[in-house]
C-alpha atoms as a PDB file:
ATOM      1  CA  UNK A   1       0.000   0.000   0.000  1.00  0.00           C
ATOM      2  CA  UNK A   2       0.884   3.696  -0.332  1.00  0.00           C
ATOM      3  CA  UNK A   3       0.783   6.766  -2.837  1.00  0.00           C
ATOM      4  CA  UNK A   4       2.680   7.203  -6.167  1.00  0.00           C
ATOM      5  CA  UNK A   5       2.684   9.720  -8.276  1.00  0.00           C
ATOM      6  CA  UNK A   6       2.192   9.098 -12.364  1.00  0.00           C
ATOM      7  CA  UNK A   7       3.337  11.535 -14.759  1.00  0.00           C
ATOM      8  CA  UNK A   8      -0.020  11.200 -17.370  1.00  0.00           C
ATOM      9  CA  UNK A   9       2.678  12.291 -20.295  1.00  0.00           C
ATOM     10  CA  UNK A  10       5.021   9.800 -20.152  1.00  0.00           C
ATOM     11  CA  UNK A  11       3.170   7.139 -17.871  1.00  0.00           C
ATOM     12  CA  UNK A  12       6.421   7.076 -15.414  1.00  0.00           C
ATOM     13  CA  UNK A  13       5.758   6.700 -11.561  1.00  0.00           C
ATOM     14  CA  UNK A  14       7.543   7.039  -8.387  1.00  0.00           C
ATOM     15  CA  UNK A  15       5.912   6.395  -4.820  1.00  0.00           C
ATOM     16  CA  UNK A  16       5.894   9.385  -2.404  1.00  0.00           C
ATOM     17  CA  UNK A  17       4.576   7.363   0.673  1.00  0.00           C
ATOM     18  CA  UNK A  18       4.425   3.186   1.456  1.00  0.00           C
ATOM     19  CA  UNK A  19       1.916   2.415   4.169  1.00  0.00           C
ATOM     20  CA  UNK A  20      -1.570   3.327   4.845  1.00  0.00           C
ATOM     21  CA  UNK A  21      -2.735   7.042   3.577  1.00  0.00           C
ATOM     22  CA  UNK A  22      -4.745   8.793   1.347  1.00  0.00           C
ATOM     23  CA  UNK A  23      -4.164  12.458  -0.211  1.00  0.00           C
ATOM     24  CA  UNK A  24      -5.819  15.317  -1.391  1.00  0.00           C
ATOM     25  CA  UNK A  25      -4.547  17.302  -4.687  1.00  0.00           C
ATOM     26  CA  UNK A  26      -4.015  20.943  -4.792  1.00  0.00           C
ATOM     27  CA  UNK A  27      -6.937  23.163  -7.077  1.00  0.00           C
ATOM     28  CA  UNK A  28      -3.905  23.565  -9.304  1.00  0.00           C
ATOM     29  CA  UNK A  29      -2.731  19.999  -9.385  1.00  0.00           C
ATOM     30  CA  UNK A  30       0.629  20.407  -8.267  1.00  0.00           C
ATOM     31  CA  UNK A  31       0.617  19.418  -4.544  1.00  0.00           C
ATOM     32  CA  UNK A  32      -0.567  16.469  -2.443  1.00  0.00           C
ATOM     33  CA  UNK A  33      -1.582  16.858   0.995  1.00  0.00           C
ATOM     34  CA  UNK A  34      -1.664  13.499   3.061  1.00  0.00           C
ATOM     35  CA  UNK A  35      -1.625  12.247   6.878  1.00  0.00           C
ATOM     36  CA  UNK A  36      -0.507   8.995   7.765  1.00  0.00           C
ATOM     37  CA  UNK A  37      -3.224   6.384   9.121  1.00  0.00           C
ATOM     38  CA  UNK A  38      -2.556   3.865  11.399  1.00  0.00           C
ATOM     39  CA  UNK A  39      -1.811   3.228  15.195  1.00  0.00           C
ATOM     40  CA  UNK A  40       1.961   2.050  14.844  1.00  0.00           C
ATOM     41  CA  UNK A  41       3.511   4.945  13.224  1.00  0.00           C
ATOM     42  CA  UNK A  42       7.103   6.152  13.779  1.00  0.00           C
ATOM     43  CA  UNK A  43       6.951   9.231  15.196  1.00  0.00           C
ATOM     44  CA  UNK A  44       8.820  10.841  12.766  1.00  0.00           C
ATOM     45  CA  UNK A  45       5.690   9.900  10.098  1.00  0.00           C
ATOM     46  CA  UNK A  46       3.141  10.926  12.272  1.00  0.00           C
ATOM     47  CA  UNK A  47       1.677  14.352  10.947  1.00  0.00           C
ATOM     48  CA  UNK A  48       0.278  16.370   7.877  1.00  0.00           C
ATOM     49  CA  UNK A  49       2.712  16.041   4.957  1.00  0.00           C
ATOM     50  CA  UNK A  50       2.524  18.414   1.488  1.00  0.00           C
ATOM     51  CA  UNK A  51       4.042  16.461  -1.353  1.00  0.00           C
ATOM     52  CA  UNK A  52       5.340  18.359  -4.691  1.00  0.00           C
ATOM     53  CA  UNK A  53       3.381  16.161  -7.318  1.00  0.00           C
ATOM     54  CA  UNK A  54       6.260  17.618  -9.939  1.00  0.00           C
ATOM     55  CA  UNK A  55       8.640  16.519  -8.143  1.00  0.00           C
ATOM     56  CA  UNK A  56      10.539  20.285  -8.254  1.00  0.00           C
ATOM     57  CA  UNK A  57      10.815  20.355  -3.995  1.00  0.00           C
ATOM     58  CA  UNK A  58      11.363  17.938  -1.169  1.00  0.00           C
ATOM     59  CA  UNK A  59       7.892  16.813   0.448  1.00  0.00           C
ATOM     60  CA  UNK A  60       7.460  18.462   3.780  1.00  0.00           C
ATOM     61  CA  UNK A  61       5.954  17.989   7.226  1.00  0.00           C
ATOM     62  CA  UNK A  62       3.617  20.494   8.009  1.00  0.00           C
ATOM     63  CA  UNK A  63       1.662  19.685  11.197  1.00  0.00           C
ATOM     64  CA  UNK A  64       3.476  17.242  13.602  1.00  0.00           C
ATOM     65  CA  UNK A  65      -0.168  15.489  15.156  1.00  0.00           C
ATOM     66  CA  UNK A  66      -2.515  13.053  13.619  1.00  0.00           C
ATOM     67  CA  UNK A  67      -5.738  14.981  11.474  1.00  0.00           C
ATOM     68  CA  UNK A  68      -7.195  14.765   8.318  1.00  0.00           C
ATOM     69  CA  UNK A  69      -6.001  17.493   6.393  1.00  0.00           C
ATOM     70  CA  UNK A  70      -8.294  19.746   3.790  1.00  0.00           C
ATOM     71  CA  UNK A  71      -6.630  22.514   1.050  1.00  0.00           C
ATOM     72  CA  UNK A  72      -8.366  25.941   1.336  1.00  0.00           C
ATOM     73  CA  UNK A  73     -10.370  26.826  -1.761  1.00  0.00           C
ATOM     74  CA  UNK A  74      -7.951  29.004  -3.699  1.00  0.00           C
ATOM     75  CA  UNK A  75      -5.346  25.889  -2.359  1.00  0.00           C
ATOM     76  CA  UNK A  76      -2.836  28.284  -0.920  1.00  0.00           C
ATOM     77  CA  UNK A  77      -3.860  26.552   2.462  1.00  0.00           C
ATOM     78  CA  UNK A  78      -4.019  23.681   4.077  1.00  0.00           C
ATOM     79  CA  UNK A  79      -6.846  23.067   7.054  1.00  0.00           C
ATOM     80  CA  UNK A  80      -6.267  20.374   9.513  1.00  0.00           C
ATOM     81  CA  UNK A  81      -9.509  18.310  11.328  1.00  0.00           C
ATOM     82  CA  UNK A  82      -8.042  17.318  14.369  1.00  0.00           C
ATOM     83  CA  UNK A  83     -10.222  14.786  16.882  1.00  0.00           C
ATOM     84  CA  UNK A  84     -10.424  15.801  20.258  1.00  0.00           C
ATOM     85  CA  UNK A  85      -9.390  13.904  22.963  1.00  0.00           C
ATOM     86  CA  UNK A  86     -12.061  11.295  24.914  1.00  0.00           C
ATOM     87  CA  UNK A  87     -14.788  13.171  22.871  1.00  0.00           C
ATOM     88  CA  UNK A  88     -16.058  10.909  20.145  1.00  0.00           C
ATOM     89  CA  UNK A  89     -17.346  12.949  16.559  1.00  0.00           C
ATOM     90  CA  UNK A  90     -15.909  16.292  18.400  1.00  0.00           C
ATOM     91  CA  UNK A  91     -13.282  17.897  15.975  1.00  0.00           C
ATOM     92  CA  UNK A  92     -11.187  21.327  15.939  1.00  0.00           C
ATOM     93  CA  UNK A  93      -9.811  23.027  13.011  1.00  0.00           C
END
């Protein structure tokens, strides 16, 4: 399991992420925004991570907790859903 990225021209891949995931595209198609699931994580992969889909810059950690991560609607910014603690369905943003 994890997330590639496919270059529709030329058909070539290369993965970004292997475990358990799943990402968001920019508006503009050039950056993925991704959290990584699951309850035996690293702690260096726990977090929000922004992926350059071209490839031009070095995918980044941008929030260092677990939440489900949403791009703004002109995709200059990224919105984390965090779950609060011992309060089932409760969220902040």
């Amino acid at each position: 399991m994890g997330i590639a990225a496919i270059d529709p021209e030329t058909g070539k891949w290369r993965t970004i992420y292997k475990g358990l995931s799943s990402g968001l595209i920019s508006p503009d198609g050039r950056y993925m925004v991704y959290s990584n699931i699951g309850d035996n994580l690293a702690r260096s992969q726990i977090g929000a991570w922004v992926h350059d889909l071209k490839g031009q810059t070095q995918g980044r950690r941008i929030f260092l907790r677990h939440g489900y991560p949403f791009w703004s609607h002109d995709g200059q910014k990224v919105v984390i859903r965090v779950p609060l603690d011992n309060q089932p369905r409760k969220f902040e943003t």
